[in-house]
N, C-alpha and C. Protein backbone atom coordinates (compact mmCIF):
# COMPACT_ATOMS: atom_id res chain seq x y z
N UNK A 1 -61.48 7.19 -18.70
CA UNK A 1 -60.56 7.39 -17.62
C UNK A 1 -59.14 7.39 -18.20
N UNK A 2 -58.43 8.11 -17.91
CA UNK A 2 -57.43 8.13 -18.86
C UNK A 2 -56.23 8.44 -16.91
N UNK A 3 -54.97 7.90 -17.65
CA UNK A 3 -53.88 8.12 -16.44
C UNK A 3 -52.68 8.16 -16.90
N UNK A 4 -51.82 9.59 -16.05
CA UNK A 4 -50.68 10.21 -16.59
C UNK A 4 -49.53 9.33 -16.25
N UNK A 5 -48.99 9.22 -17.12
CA UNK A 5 -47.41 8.39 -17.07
C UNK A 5 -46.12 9.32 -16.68
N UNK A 6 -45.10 8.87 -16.09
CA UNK A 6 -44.25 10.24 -15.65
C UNK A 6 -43.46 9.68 -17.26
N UNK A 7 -42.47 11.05 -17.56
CA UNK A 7 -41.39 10.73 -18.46
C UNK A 7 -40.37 10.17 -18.17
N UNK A 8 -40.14 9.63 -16.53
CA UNK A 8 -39.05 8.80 -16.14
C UNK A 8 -39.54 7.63 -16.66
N UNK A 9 -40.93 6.50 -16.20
CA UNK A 9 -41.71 5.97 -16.66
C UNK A 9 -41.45 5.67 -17.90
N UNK A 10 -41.79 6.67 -18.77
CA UNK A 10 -41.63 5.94 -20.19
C UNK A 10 -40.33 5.88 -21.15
N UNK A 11 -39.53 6.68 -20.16
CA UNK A 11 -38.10 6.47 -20.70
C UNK A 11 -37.65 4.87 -20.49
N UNK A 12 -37.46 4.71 -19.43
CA UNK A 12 -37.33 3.64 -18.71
C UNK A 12 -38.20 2.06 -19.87
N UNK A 13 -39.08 2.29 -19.12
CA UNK A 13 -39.97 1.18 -20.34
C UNK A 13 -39.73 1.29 -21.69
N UNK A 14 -39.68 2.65 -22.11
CA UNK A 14 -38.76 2.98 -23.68
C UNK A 14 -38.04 2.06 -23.94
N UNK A 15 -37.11 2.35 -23.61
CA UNK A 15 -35.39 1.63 -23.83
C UNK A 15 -35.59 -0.02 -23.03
N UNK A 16 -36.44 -0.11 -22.49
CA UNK A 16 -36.25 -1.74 -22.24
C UNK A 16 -37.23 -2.94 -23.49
N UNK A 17 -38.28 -2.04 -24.01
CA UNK A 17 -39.14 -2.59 -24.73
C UNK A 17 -38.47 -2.28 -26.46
N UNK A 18 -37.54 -1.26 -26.62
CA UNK A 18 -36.94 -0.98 -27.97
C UNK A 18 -35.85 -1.71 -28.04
N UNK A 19 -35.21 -2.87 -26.93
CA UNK A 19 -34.18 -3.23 -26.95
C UNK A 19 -34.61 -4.84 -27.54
N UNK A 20 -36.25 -4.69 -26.27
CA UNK A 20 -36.21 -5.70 -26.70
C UNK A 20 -37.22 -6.72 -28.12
N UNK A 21 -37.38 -5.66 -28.78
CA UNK A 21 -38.00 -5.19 -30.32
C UNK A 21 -36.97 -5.05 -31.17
N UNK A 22 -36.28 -4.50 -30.53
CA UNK A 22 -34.78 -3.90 -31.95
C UNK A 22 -34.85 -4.53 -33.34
N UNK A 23 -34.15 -6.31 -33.16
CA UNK A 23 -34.26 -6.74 -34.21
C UNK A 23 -34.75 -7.94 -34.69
N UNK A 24 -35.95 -8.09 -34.15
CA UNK A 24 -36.70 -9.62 -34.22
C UNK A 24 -38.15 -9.37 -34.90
N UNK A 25 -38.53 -10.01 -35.74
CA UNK A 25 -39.40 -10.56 -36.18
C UNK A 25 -40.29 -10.51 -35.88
N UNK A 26 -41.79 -9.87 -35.26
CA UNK A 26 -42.51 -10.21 -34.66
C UNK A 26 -43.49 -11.11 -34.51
N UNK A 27 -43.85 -12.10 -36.30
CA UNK A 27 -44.29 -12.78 -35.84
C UNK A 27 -43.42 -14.41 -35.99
N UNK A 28 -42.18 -14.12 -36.45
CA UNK A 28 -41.27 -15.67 -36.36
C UNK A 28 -40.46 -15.52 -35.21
N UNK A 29 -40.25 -14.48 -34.77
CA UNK A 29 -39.16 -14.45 -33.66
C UNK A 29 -37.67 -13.97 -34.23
N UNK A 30 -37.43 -14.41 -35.05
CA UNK A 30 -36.01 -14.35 -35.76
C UNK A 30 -35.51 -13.37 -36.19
N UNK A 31 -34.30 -13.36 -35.88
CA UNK A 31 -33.47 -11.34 -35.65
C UNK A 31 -33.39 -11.24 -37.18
N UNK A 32 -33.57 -9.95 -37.26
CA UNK A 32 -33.45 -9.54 -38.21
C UNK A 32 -32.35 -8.91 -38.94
N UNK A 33 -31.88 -8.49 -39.97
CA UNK A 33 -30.45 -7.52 -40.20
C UNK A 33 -30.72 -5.77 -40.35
N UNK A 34 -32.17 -5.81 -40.17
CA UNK A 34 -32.67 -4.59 -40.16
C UNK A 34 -33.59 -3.83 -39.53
N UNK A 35 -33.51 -2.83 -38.75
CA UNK A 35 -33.99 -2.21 -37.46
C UNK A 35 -35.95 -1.95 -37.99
N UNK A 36 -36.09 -2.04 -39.33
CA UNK A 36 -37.42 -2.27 -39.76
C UNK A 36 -38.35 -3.27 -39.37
N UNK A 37 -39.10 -3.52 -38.29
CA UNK A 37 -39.58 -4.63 -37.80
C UNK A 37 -40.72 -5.45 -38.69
N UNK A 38 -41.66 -4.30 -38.93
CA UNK A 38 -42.79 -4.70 -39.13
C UNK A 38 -42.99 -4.58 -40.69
N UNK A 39 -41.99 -3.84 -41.61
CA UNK A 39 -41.89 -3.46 -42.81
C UNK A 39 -42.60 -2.23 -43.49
N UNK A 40 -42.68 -1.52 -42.27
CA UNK A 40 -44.01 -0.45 -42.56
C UNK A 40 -42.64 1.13 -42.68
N UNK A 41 -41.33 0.99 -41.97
CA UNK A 41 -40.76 2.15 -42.04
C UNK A 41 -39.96 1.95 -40.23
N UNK A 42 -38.90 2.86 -40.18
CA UNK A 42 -38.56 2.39 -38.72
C UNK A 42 -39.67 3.65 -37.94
N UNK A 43 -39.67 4.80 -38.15
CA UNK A 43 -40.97 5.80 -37.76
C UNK A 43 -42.00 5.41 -37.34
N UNK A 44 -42.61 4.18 -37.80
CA UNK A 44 -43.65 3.18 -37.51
C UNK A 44 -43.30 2.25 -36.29
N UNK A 45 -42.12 1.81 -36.38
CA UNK A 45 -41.55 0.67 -35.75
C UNK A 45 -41.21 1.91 -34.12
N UNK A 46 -41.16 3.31 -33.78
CA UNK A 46 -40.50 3.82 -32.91
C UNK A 46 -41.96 4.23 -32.77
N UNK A 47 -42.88 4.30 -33.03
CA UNK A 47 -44.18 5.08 -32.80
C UNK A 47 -45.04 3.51 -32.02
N UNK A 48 -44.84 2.48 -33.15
CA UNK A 48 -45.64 1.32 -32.12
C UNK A 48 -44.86 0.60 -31.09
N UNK A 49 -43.55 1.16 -30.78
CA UNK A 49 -42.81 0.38 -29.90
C UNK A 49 -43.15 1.50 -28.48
N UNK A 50 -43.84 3.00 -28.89
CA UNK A 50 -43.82 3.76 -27.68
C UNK A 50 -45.07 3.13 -26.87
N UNK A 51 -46.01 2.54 -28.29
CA UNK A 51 -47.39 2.61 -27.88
C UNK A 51 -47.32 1.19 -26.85
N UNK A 52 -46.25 0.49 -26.99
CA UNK A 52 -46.29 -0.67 -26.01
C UNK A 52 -45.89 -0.26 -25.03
N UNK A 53 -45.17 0.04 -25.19
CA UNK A 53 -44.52 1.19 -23.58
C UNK A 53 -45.75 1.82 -22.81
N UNK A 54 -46.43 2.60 -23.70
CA UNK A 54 -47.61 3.10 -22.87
C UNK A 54 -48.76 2.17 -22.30
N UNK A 55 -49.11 0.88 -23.03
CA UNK A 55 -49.52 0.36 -22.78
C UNK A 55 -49.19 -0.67 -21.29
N UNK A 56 -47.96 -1.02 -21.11
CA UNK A 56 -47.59 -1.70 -20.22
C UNK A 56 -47.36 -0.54 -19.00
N UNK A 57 -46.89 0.86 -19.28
CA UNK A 57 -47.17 1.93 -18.24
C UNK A 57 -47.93 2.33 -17.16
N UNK A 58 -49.55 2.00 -18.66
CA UNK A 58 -50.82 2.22 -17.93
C UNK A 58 -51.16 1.19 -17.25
N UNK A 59 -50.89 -0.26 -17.68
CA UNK A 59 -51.20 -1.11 -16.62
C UNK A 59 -50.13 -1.23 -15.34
N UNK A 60 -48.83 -1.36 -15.25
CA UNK A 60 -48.30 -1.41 -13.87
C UNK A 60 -48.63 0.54 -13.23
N UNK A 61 -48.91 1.04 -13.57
CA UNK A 61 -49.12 2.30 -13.06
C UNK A 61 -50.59 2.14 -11.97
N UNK A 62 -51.28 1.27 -12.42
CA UNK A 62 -52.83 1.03 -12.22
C UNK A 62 -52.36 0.09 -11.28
N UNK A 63 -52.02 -1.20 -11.40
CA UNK A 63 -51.52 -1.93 -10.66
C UNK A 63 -50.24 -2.38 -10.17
N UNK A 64 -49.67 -1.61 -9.63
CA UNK A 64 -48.40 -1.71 -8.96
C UNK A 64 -47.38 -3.08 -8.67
N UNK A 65 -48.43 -3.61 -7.82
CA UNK A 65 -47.88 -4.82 -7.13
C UNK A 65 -48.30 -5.94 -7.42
N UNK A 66 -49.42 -6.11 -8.60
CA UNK A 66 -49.92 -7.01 -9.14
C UNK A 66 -48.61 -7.63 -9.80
N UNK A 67 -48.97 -9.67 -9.40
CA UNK A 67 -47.98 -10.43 -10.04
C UNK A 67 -47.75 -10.54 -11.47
N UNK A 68 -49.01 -10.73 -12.06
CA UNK A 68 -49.54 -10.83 -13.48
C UNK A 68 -48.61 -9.35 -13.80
N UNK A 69 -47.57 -10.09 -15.00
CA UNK A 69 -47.19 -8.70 -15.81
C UNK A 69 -47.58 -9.35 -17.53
N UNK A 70 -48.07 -8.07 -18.24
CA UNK A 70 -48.20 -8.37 -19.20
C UNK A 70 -47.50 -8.57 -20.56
N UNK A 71 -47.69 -9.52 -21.08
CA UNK A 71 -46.81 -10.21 -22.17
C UNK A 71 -47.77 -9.52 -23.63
N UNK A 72 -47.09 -8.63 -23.90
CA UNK A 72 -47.47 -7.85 -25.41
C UNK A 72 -46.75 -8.20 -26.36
N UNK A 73 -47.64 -8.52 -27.45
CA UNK A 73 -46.61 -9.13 -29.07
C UNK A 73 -47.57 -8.54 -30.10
N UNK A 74 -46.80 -8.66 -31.30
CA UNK A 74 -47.27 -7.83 -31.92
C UNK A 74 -47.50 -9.29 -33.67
N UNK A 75 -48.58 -9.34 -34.35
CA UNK A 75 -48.33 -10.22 -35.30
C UNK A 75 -48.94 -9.36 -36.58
N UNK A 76 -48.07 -9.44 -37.66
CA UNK A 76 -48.24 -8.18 -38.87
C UNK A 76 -48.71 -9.22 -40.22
N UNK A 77 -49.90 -8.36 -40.01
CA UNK A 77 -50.24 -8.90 -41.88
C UNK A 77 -49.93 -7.99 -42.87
N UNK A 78 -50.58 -7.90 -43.89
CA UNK A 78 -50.99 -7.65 -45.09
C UNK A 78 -51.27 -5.72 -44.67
N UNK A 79 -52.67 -5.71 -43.60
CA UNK A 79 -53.20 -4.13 -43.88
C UNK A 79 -52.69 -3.95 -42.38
N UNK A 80 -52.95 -4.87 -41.78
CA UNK A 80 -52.92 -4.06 -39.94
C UNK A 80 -51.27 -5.50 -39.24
N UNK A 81 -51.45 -4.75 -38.04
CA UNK A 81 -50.33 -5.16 -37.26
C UNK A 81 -51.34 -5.24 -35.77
N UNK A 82 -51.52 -6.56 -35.55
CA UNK A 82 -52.22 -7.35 -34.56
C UNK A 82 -50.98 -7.16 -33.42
N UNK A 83 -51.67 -6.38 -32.09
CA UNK A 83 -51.32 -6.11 -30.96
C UNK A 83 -51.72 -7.27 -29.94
N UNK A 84 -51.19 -8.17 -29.28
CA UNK A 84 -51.77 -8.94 -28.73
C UNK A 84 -51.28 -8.76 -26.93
N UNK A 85 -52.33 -8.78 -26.32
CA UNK A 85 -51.75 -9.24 -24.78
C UNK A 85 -52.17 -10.63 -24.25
N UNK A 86 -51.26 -11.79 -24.04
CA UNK A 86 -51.49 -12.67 -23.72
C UNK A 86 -52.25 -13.11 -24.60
N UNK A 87 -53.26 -13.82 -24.72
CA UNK A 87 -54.37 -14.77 -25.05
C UNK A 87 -55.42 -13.79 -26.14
N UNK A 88 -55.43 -12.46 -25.94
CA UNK A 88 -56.40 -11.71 -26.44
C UNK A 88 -55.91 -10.27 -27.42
N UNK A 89 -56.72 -10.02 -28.03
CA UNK A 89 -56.12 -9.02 -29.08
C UNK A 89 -56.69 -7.79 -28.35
N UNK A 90 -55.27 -7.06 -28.62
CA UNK A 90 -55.76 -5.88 -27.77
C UNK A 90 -56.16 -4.35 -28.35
N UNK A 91 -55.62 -4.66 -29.84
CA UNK A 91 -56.13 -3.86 -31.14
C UNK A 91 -55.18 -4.05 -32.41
N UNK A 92 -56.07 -3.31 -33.19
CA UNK A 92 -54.92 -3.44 -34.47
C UNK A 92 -54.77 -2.31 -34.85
N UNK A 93 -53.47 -2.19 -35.66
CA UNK A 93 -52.79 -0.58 -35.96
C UNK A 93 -52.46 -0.76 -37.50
N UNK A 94 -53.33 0.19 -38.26
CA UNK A 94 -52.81 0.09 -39.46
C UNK A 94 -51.31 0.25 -40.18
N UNK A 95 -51.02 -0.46 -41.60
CA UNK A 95 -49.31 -0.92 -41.63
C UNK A 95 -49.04 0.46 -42.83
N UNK A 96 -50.51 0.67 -43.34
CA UNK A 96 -49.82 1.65 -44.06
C UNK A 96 -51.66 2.47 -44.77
N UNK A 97 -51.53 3.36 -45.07
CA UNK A 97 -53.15 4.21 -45.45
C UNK A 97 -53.44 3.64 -46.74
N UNK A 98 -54.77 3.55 -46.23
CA UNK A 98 -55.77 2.30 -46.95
C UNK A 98 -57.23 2.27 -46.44
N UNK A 99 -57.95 1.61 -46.90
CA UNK A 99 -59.43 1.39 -46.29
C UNK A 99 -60.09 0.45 -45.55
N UNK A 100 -60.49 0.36 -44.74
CA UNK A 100 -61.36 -0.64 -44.07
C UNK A 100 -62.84 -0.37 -44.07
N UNK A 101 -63.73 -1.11 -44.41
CA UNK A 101 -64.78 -1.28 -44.06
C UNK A 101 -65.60 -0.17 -45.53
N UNK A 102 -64.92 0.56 -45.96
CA UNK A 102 -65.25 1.35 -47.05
C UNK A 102 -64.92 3.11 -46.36
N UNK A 103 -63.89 2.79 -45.02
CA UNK A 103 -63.78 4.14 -44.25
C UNK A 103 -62.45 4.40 -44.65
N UNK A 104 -61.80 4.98 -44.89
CA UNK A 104 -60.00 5.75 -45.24
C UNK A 104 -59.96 5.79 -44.18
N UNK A 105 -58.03 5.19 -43.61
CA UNK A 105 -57.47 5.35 -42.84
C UNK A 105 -55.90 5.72 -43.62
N UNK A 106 -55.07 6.18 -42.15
CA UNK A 106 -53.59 6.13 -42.39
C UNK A 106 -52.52 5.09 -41.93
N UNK A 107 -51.75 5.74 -41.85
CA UNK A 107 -50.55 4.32 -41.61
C UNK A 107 -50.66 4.63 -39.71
N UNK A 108 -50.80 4.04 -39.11
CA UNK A 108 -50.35 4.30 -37.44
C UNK A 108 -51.59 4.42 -37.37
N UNK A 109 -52.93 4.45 -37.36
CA UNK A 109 -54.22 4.99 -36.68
C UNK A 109 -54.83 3.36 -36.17
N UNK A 110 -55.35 3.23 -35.11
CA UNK A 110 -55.04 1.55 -34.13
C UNK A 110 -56.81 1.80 -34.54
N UNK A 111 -57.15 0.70 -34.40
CA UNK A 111 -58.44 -0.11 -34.25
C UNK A 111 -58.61 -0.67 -32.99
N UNK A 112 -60.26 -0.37 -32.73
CA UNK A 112 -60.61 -1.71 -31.64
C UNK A 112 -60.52 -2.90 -32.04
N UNK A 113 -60.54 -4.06 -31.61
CA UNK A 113 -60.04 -5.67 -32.31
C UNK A 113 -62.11 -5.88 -32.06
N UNK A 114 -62.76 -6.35 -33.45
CA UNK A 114 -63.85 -6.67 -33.23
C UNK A 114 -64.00 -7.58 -32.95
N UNK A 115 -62.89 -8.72 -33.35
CA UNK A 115 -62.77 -10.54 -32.94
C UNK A 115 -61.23 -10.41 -32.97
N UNK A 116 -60.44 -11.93 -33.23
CA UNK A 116 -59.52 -11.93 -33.44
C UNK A 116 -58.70 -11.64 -34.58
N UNK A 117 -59.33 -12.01 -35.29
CA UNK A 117 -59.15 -11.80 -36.85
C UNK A 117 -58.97 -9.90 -37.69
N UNK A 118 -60.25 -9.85 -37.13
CA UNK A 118 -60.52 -7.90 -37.28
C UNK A 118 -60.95 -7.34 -36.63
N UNK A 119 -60.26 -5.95 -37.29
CA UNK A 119 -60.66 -4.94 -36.60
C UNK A 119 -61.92 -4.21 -36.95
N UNK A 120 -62.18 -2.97 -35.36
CA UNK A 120 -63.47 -3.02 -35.94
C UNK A 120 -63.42 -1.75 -36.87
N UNK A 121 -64.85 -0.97 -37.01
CA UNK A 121 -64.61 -0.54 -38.30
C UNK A 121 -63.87 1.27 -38.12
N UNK A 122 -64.60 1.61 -37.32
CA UNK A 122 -63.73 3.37 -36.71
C UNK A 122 -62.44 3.47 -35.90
N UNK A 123 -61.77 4.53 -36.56
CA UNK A 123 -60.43 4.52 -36.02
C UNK A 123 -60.82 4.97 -34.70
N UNK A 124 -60.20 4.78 -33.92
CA UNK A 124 -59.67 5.04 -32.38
C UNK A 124 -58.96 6.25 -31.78
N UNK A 125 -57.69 6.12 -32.92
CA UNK A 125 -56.20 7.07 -32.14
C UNK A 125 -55.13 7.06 -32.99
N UNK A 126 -54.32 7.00 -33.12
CA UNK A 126 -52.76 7.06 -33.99
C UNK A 126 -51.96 6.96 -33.30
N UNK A 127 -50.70 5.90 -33.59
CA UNK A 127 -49.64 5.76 -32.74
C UNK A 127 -48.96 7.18 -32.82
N UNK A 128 -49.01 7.93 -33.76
CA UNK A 128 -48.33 9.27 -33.91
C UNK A 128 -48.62 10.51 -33.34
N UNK A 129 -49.82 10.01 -32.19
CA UNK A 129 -50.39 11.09 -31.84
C UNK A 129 -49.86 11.66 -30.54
N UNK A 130 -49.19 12.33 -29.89
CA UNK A 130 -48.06 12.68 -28.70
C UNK A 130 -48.91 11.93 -27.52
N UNK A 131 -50.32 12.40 -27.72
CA UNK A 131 -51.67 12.35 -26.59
C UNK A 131 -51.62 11.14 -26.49
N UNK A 132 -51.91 10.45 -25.10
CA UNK A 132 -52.14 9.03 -24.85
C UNK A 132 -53.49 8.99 -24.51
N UNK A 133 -54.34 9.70 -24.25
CA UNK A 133 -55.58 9.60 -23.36
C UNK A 133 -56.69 8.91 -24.58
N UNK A 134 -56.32 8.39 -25.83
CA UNK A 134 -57.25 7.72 -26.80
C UNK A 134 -57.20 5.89 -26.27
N UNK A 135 -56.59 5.45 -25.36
CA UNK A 135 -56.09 4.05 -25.06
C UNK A 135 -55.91 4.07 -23.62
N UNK A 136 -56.10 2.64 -23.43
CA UNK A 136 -55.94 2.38 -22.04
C UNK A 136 -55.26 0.95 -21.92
N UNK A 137 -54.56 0.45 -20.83
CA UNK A 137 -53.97 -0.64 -21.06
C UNK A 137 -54.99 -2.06 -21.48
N UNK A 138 -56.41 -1.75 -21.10
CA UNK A 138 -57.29 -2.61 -21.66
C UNK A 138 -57.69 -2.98 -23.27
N UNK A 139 -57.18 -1.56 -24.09
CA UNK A 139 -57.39 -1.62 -25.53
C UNK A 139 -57.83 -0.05 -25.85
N UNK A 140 -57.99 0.11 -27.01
CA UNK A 140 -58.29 1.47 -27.23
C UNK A 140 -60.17 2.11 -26.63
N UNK A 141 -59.95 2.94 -26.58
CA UNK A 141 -61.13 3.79 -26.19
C UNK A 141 -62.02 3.33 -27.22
N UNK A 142 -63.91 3.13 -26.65
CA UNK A 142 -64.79 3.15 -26.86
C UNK A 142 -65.06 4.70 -27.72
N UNK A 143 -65.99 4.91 -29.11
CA UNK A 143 -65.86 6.24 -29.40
C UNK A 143 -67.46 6.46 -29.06
């Protein structure tokens, strides 16, 4: 099931979620002196800051008037960059092209979260990909 976002929509959520990403740390909190968040490139940093946007899109789009708004963070290791909503991982996005599981991936292509820890083993989608219909505000698409 996939659902269209207007471009007012994601302008809007754009610029409120890049403002408030700009220059902090994602997983200490602490501003940074450089618009590079995650250390992967700022291209990376404007591609996974849309994908939160879309993500929080698809859910108040779905639910309007629901109180519950969702709290998305992002915590970066080593290979992937852990997407979290609230309490639960909502996928992981690779930090730069490399392998998992013995499968080649690229830099931006998101994982389902198999636990908390990892991801699972087939790519999903790419933050670089214009198309949103690979994700849903629940986590990425089943393949």
């Amino acid at each position: 099931m996939s659902y269209e976002v207007s471009d007012k929509e994601w302008a809007l959520e754009g610029k409120r979620i890049e403002e408030m990403l700009k220059n902090v740390d994602p997983i200490t909190g602490d501003y940074l002196d450089s618009n590079d968040i995650i250390g992967a490139g700022k291209d990376f940093d404007a591609a996974l800051s849309a994908l939160l946007v879309g993500i929080e899109a698809k859910y108040n789009k779905l639910f309007p008037t629901h109180a519950h708004k969702m709290t998305l963070s992002l915590a970066a290791g080593s290979k992937f960059v852990k997407v979290i909503e609230g309490g639960s991982v909502w996928g992981f996005v690779g930090k730069r092209d490399g392998s998992h599981k013995g499968i080649p991936f690229k830099q931006g292509d998101v994982f389902k979260a198999a636990s908390w820890n990892a991801p699972a083993k087939h790519v999903r989608g790419s933050i670089f990909d214009e198309n949103n219909n690979w994700y849903a505000w629940t986590g990425p698409n089943y393949l």
